[in-house]
Protein backbone atom coordinates (compact mmCIF):
# COMPACT_ATOMS: atom_id res chain seq x y z
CA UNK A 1 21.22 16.03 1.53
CA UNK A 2 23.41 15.68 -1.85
CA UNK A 3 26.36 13.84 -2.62
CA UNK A 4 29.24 15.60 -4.76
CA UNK A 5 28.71 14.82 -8.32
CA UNK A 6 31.90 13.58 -10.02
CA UNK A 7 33.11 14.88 -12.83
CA UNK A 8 35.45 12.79 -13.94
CA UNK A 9 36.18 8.69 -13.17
CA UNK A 10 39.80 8.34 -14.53
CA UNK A 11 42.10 7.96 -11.60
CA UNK A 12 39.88 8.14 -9.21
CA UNK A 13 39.88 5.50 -6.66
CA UNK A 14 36.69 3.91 -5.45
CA UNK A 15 35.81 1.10 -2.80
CA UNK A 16 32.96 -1.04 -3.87
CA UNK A 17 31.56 -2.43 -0.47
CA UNK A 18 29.80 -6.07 -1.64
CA UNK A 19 30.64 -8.83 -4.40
CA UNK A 20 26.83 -9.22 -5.52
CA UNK A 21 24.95 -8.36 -8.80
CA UNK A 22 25.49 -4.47 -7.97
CA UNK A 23 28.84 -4.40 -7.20
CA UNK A 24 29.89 -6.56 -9.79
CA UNK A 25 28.08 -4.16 -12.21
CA UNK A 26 29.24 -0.92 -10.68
CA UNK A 27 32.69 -2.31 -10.01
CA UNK A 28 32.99 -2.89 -13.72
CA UNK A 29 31.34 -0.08 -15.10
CA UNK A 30 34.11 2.67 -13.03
CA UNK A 31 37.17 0.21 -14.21
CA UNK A 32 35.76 0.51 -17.52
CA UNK A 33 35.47 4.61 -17.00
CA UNK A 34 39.28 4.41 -15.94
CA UNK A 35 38.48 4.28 -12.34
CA UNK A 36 40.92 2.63 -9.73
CA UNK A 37 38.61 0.12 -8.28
CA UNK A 38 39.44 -2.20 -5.18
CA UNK A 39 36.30 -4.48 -4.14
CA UNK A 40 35.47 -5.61 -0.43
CA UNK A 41 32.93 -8.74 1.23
CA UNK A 42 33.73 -10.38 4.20
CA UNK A 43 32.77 -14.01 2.22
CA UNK A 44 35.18 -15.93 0.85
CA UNK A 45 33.85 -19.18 -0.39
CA UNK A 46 34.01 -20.61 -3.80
CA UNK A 47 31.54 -18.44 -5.59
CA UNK A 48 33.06 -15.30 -3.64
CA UNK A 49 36.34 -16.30 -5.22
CA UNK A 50 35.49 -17.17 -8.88
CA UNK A 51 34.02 -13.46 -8.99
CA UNK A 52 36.98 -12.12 -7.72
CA UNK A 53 39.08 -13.86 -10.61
CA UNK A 54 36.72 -12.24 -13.31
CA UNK A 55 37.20 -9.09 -12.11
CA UNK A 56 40.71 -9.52 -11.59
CA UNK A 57 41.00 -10.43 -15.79
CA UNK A 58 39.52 -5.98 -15.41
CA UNK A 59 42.42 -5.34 -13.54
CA UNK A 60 39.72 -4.75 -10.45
CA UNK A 61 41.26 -5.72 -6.85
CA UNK A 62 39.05 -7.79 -5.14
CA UNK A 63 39.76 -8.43 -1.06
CA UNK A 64 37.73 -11.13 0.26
CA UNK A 65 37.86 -12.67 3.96
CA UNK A 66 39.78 -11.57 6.94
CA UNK A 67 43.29 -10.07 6.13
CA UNK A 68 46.37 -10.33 7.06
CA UNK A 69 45.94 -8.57 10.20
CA UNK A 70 43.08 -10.38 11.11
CA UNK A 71 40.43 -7.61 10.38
CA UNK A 72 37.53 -8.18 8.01
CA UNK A 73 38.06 -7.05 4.54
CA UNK A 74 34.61 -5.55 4.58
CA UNK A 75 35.29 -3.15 7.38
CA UNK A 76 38.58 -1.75 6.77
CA UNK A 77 38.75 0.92 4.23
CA UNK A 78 41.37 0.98 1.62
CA UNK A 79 43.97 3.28 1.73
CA UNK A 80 43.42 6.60 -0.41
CA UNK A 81 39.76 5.56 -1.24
CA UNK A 82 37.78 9.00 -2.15
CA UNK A 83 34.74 7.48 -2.57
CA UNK A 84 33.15 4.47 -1.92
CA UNK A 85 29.88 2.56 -3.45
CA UNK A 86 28.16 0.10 -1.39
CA UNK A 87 25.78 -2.60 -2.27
CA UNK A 88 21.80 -2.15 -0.77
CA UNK A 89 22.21 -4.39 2.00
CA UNK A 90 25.41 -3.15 3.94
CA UNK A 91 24.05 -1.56 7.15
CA UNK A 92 24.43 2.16 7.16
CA UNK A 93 26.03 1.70 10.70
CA UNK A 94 28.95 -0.87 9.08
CA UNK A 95 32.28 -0.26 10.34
CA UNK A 96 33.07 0.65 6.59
CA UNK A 97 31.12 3.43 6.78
CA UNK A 98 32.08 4.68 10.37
CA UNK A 99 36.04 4.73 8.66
CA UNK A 100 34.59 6.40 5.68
CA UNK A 101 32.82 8.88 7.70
CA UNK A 102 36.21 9.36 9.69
CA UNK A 103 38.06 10.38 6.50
CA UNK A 104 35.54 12.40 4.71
CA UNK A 105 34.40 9.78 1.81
CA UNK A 106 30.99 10.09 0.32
CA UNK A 107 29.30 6.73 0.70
CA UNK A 108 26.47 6.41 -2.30
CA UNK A 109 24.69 3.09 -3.78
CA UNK A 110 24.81 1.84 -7.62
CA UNK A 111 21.25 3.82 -7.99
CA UNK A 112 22.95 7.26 -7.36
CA UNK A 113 26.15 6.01 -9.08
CA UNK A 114 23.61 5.54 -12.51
CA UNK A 115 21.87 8.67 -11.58
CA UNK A 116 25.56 10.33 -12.12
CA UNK A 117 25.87 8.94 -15.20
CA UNK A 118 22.77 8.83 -16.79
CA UNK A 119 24.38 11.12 -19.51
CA UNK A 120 27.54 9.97 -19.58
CA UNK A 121 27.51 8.77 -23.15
CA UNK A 122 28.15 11.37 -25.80
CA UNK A 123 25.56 12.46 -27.96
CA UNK A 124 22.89 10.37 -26.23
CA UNK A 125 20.13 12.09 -24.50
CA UNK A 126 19.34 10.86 -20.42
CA UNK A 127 16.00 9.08 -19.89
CA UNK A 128 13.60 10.38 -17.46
CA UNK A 129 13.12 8.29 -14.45
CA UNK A 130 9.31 7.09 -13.08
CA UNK A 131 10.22 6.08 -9.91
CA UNK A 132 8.43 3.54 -7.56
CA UNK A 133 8.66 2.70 -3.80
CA UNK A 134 6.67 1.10 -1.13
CA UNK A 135 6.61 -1.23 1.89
CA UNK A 136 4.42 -3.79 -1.00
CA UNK A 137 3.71 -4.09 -4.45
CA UNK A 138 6.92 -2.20 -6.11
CA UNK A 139 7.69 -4.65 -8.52
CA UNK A 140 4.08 -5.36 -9.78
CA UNK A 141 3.38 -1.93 -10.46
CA UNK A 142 7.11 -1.48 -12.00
CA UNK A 143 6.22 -3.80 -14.18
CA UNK A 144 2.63 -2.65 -14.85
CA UNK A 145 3.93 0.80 -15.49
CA UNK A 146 6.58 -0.80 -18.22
CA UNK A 147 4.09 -2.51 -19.55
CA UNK A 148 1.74 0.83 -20.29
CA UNK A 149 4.84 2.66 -21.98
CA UNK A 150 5.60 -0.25 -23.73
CA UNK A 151 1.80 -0.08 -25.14
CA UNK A 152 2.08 3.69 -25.64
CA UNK A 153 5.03 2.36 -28.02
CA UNK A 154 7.94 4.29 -25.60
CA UNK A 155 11.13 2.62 -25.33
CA UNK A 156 11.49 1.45 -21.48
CA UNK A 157 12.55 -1.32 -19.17
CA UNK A 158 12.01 -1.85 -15.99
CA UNK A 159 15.27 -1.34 -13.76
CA UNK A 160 16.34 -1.13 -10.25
CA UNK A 161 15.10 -3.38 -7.66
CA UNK A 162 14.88 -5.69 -10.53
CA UNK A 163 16.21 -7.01 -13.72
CA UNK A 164 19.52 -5.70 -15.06
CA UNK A 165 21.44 -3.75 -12.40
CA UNK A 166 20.67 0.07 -13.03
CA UNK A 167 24.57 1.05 -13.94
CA UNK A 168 24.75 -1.31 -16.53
CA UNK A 169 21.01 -0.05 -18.22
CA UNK A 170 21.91 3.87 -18.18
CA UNK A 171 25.34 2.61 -19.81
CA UNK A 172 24.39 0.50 -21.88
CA UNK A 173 24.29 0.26 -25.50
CA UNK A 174 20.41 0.28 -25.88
CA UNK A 175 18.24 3.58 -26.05
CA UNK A 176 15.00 4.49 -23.65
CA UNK A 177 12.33 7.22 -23.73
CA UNK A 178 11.66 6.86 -20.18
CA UNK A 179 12.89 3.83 -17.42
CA UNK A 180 10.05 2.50 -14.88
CA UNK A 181 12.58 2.56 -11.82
CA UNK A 182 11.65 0.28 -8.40
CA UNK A 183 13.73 1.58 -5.87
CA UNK A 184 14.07 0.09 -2.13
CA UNK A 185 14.62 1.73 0.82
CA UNK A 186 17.95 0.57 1.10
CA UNK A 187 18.64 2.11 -2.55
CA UNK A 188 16.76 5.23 -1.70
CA UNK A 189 19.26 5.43 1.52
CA UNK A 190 22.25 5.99 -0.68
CA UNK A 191 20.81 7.78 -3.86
CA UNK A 192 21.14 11.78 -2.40
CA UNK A 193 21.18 13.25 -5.98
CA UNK A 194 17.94 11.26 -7.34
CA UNK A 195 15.64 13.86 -8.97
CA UNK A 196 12.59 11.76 -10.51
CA UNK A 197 10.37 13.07 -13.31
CA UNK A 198 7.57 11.77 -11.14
CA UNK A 199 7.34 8.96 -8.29
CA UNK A 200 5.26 6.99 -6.40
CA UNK A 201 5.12 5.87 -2.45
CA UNK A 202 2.33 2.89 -2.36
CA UNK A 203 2.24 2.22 1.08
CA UNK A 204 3.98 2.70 4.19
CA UNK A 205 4.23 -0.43 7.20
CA UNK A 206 6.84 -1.63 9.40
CA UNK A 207 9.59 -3.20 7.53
CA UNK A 208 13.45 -3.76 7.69
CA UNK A 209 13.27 -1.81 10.82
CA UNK A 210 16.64 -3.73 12.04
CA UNK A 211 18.21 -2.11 9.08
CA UNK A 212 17.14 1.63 9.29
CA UNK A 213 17.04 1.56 13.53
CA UNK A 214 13.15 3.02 13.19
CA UNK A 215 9.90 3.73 11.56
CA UNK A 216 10.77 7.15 11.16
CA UNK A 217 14.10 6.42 9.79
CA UNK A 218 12.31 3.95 7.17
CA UNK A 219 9.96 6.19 6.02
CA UNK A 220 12.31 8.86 5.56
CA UNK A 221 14.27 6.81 3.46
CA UNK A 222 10.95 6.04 0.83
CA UNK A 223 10.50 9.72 1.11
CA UNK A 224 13.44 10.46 -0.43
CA UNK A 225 12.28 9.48 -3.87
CA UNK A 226 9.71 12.73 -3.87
CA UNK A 227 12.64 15.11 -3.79
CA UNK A 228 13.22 17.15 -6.73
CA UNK A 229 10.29 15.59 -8.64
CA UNK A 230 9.63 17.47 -11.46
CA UNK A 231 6.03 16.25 -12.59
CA UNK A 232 4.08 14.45 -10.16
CA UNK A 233 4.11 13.00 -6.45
CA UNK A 234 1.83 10.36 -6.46
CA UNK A 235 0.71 9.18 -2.89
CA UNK A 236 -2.20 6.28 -1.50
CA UNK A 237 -5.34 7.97 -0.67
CA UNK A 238 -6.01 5.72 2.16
CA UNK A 239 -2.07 5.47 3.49
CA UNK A 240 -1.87 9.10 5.18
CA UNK A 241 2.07 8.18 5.94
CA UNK A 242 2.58 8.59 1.73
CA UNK A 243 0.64 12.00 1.85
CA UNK A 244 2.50 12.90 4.09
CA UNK A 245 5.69 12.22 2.69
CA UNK A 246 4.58 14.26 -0.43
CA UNK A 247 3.85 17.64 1.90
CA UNK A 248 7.66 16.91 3.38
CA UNK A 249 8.99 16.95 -0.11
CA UNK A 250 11.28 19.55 -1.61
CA UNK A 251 9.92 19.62 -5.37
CA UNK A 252 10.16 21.64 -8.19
CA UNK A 253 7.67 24.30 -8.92
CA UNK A 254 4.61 22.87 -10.80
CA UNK A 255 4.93 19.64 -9.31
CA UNK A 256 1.46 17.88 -8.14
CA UNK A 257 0.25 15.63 -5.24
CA UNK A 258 -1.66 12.70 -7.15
CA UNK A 259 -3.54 10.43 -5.37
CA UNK A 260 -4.95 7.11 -5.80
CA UNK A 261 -7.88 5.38 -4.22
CA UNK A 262 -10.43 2.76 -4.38
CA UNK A 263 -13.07 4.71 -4.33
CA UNK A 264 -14.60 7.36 -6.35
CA UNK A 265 -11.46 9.67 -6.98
CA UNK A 266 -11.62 13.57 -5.98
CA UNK A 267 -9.59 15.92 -8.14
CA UNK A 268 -6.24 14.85 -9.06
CA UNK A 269 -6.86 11.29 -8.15
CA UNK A 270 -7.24 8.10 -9.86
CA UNK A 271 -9.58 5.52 -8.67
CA UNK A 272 -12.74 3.40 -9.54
CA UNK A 273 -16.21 3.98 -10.17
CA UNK A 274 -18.81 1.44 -10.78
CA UNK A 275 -15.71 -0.91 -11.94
CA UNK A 276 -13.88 1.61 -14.11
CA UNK A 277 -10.63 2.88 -13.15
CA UNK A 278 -10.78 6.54 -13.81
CA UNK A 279 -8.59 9.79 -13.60
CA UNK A 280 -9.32 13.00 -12.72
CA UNK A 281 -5.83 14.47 -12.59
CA UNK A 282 -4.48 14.43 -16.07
CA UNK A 283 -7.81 16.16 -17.77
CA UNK A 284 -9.04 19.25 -18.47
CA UNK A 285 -11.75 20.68 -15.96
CA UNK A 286 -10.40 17.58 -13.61
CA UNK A 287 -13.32 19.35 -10.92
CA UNK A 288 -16.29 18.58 -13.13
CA UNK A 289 -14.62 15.98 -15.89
CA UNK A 290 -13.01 11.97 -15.68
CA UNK A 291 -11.28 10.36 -17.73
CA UNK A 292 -11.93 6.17 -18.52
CA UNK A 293 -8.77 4.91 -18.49
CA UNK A 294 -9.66 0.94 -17.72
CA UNK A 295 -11.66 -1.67 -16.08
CA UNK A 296 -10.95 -3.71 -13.17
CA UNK A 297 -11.36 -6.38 -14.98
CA UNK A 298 -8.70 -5.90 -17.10
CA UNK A 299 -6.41 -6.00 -14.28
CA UNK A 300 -4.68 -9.14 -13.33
CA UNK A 301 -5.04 -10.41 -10.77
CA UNK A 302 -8.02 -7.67 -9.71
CA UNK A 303 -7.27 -8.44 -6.41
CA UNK A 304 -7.95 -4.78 -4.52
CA UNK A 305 -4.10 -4.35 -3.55
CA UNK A 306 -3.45 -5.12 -7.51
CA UNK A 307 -5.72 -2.71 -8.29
CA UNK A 308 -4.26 -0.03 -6.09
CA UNK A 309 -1.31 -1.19 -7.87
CA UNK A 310 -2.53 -0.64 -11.47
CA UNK A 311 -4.01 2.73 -10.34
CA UNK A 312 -0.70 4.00 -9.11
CA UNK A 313 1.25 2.77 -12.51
CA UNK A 314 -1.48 4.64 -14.57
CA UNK A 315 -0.74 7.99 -12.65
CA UNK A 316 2.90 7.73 -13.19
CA UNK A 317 2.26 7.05 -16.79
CA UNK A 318 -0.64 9.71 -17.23
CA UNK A 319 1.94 12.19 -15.90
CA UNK A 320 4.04 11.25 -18.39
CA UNK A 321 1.45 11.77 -21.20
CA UNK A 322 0.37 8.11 -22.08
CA UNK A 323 -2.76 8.10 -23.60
CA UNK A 324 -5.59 6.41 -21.36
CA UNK A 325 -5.90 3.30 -24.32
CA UNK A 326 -2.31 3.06 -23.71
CA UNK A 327 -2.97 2.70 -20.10
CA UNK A 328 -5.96 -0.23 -20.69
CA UNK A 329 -3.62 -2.07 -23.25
CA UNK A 330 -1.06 -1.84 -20.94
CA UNK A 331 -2.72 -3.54 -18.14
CA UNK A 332 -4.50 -6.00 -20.25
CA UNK A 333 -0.94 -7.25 -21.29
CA UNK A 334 0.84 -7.22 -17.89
CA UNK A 335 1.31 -11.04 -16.54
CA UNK A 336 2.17 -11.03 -13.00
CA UNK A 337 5.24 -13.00 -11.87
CA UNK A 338 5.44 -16.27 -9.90
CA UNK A 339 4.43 -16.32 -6.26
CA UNK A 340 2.27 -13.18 -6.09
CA UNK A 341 -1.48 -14.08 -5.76
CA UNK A 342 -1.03 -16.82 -8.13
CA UNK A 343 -3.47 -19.25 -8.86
CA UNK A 344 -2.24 -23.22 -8.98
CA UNK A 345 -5.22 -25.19 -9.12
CA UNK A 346 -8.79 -26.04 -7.83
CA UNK A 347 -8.86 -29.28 -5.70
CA UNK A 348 -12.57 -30.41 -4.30
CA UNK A 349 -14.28 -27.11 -4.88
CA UNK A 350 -10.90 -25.30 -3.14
CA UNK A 351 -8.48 -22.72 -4.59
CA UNK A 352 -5.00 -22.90 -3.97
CA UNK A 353 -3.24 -19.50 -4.30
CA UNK A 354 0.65 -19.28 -3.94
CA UNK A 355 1.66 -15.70 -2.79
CA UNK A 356 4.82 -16.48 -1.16
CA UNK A 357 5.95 -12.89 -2.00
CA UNK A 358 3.92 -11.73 1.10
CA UNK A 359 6.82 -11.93 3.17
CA UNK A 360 5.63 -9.05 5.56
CA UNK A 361 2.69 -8.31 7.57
CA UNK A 362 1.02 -5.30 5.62
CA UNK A 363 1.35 -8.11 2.20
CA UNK A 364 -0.34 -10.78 4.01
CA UNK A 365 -2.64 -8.51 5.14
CA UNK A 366 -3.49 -7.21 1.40
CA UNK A 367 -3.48 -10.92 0.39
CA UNK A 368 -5.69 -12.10 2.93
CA UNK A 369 -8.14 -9.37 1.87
CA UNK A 370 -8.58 -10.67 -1.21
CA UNK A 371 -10.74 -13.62 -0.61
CA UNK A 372 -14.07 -13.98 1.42
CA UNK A 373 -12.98 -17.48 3.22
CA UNK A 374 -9.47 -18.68 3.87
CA UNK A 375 -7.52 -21.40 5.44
CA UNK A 376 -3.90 -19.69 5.79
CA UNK A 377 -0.50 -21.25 5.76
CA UNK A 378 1.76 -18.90 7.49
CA UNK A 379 4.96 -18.25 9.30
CA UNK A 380 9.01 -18.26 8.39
CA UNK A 381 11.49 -15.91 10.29
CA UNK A 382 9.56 -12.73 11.78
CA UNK A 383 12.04 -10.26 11.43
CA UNK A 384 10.86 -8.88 14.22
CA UNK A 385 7.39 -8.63 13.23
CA UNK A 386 4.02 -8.33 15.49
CA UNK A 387 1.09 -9.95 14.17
CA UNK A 388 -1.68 -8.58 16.45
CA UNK A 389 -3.20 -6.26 13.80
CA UNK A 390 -3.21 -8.69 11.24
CA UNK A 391 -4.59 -11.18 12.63
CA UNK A 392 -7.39 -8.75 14.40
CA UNK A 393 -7.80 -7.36 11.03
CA UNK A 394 -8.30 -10.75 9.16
CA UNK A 395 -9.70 -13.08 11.88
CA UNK A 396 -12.94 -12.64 10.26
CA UNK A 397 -12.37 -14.36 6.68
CA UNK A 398 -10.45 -17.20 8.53
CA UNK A 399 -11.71 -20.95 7.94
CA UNK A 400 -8.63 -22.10 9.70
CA UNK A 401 -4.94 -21.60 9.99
CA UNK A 402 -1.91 -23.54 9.17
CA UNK A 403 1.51 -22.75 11.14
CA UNK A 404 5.11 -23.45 9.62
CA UNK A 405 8.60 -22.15 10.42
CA UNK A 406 10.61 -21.08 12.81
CA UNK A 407 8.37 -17.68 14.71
CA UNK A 408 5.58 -19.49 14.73
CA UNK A 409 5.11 -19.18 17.66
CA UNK A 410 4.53 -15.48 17.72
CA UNK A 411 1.46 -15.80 14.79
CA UNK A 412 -0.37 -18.57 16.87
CA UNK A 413 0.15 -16.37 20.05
CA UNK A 414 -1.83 -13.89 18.13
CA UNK A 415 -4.49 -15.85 17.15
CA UNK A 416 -4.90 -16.99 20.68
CA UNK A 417 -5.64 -13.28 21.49
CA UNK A 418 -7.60 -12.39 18.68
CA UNK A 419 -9.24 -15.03 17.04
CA UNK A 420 -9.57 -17.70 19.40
CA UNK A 421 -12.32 -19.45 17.36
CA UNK A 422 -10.53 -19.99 14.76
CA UNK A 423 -9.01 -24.24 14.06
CA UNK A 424 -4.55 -23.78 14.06
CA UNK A 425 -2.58 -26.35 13.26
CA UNK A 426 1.16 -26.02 14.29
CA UNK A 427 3.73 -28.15 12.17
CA UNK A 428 6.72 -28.96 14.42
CA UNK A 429 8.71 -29.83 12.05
CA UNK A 430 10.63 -27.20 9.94
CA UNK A 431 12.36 -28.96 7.06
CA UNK A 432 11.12 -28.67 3.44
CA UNK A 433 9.30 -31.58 3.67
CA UNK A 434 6.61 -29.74 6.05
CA UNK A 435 5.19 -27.90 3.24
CA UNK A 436 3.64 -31.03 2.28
CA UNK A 437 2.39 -32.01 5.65
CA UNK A 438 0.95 -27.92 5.47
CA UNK A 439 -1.37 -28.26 2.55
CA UNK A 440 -2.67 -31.88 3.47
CA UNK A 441 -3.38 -29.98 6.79
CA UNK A 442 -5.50 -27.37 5.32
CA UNK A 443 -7.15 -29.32 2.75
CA UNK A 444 -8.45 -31.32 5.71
CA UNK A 445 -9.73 -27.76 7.35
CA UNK A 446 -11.02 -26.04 3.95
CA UNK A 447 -14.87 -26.54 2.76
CA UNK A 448 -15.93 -26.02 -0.89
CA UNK A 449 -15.86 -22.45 -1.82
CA UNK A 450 -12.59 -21.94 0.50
CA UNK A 451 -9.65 -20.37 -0.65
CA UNK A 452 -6.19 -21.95 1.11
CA UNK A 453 -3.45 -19.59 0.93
CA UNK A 454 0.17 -19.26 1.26
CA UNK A 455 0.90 -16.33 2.81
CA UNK A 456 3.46 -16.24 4.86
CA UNK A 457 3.59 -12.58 6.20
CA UNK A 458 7.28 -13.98 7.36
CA UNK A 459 10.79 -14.54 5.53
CA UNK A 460 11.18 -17.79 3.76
CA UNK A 461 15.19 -18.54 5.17
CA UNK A 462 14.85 -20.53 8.00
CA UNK A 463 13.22 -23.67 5.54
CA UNK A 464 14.03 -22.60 1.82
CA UNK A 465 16.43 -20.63 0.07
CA UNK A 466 14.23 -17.65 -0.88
CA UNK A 467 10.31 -17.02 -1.64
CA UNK A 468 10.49 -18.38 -4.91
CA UNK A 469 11.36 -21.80 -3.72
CA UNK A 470 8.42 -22.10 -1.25
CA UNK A 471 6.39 -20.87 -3.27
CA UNK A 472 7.76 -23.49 -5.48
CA UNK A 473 6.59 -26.66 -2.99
CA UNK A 474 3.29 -25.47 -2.23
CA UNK A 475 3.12 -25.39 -5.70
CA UNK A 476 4.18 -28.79 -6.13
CA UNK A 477 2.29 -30.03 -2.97
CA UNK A 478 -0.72 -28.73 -5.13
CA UNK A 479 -0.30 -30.67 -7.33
CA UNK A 480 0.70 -33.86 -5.33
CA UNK A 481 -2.92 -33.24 -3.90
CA UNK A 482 -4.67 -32.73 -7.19
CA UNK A 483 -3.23 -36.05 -8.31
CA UNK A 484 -4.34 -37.92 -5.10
CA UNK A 485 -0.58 -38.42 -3.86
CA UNK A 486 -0.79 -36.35 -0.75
């Protein structure tokens, strides 16, 4: 699958399908190319409408709301539209679309919209893209991988998923070597023409299956970012799904299956031997020889997830050429962000560890992992989530459990089955204020030695406004315990 590649902007008129960061960013970016933009969302409140009026000053149309006929303005598509650009989270069965489809219109994303004009400024040369995907962990090794080019002393930022919208970097003023690229499966969806220098799949587990209508369909979707690679496909050792994907791929000749593991690493692998991460892909004789690249200790957190993480950044930047200190300095420098396996404090002999960000199963699962003894705080919206094999696989470690949200229902039901043993507490109540309640609750259950962890394994909407902010009050509960308020 390909989508045409333009060769020329001026005149031509595009449909930008969503008034968030990405179609704010690509819906500027055409204009400024001489594109005919016109913008559609279905929201029309304030914020919806003081965007509209800064793109307006770009002489960008911006239709928000239902119409005059009644109709949506995200579902009708503009008249003479010959190509339209849609923002991750539009559903690829969106009436938009359908009418699109109808008339013939390539549909794309803002990823495949900067992969088209990656070279569009004159005299500048494109920089290669490492590209990252997964069901977990894509922004922590991003970021990991950014920080290893950044110690090899390569120009790079890390784009995509994150940070500046990916239009405005390849356009931009400033100058890369080489962009560390996280990439969704939404993103993937719409990015036909992506051809990576090398990319990684981390891990494959049900996610967003309302979006993509099925497993397959999902997984399909990460696949997509092994097609064309030039370099290297680097897959999980122990997630067959991701090897998989790799034998699928259509690649260019000379391209390699990596792998990374946690154990001793065959040829062309990474992993770890008596607590040094190691490659034997990137050296000469890689059947007899290894490469020392790092220690596990220099990875932060070295949770065993975050080292599969670190492993798979390394093997994106070894295919690049980083030098292995490069690879150590990088990962001694990398600082995770907020509400990822983060420790707050140590109350009575007990850790508390924030990682909000496990808002899925296969994350909680990692997190859980982590730590010998835990009293968990989980639950949110489910997204239609089963939690059998989680809690089967993690029953063991469990001190005690903590319920919150709205589907909790469905995690205690599990429990039920598979670890009956185990102490649950359900918390009726759903406002913000139960996150307080929550970690009084499992301080009561934890012993010294005890890890208590927020991990939700569910979305964070039905009580806060995103991750960060519950991560935020179990955070501040923390510390409302620590100072012998709670």
């Amino acid at each position: 699958m390909g989508s045409r590649q333009v060769t020329s902007w001026h005149g031509k008129n595009i449909t930008v399908a969503g008034l968030g960061v990405s179609g704010i960013s690509a819906a500027r970016v055409l204009a400024g190319l001489g594109a005919v933009v016109t913008v559609v969302d279905n929201g029309d409140g304030d914020a919806h409408r003081a965007r509209a009026a800064e793109l307006a000053e770009q002489g960008i149309e911006v239709r928000l709301g239902r119409l005059a006929d009644g109709a949506h303005a995200g579902e009708v598509l503009p008249e003479g539209t010959e190509l339209v650009v849609t923002s991750p989270g539009w559903k690829p069965d969106s009436p938009l679309f359908a009418a699109a489809a109808e008339a013939g219109v390539d549909v794309v994303g803002d990823v495949e919209i900067a992969w088209q004009l990656r070279e569009s400024t004159p005299g500048r040369k494109a920089a290669p893209w490492l590209a990252i995907t997964g069901t977990n962990g894509k922004t922590t090794t991003t970021q990991m991988l950014a920080s290893i080019l950044k110690a090899a002393g390569l120009r790079t930022a890390a784009v995509g998923n994150i940070g500046t919208p990916i239009v405005d970097v390849v356009t931009g003023e400033e100058e890369y070597d080489v962009l560390a690229v996280e990439l969704s499966s939404y993103q993937l969806h719409w990015a036909p023409s992506l051809r990576a220098h090398s990319a990684a799949v981390l891990n494959l587990a049900p996610d967003h299956l309302d979006w993509h209508g099925s497993m397959e369909a999902y997984a399909a979707d990460k696949g997509r970012i092994y097609e064309g690679n030039a370099v290297a496909c680097v897959y999980n050792v122990a997630d067959r799904a991701t090897e998989d994907l790799v034998a699928e791929a259509d690649v260019e000749e000379g391209c390699r299956a990596i792998g990374f593991t946690l154990g001793a690493p065959g040829p062309s692998m990474l992993g770890v031997v008596d607590g040094i991460l190691v490659d034997r892909a990137f050296v000469e004789n890689r059947q007899k020889n290894a490469q020392e690249l790092a220690e596990v200790k220099d990875v932060n957190p070295p949770a065993p997830h975050n080292i599969a993480n670190a492993l798979a950044a390394a093997a994106l930047a070894r295919a690049f050429g980083v030098e292995p200190r490069a690879v150590r300095d990088g990962l001694r420098n990398f600082r995770p962000d907020a509400h990822r396996v983060a420790h707050v404090d140590e109350v009575g002999g007990v850790v508390y560890v924030d990682d909000s960000k496990a808002t899925n199963t296969h994350a909680a699962e990692a997190s859980l992992a982590a730590f010998e003894t835990v009293v968990w705080i989980a639950g949110g919206l489910a997204k239609g989530a089963t939690f059998d094999e989680l809690v089967r696989k993690s029953a063991k470690g469990l001190r005690g459990v903590v319920l919150i949200g709205a589907d909790r229902a469905l995690i205690g039901e599990a429990l039920a089955r598979h670890a009956p043993e185990v102490p649950v507490v359900d918390l009726e109540r759903t406002d913000t204020g139960a996150m307080l309640a929550a970690v009084r609750e499992a301080a009561r259950l934890a012993e010294p030695g005890d890890t208590v962890l927020l991990a939700p394994a569910c979305a964070s909407m039905d009580m806060f406004a995103n991750y960060n902010k519950r991560g935020d009050a179990f955070a501040d509960a923390v510390r409302e315990l620590a100072a012998g308020k709670a």
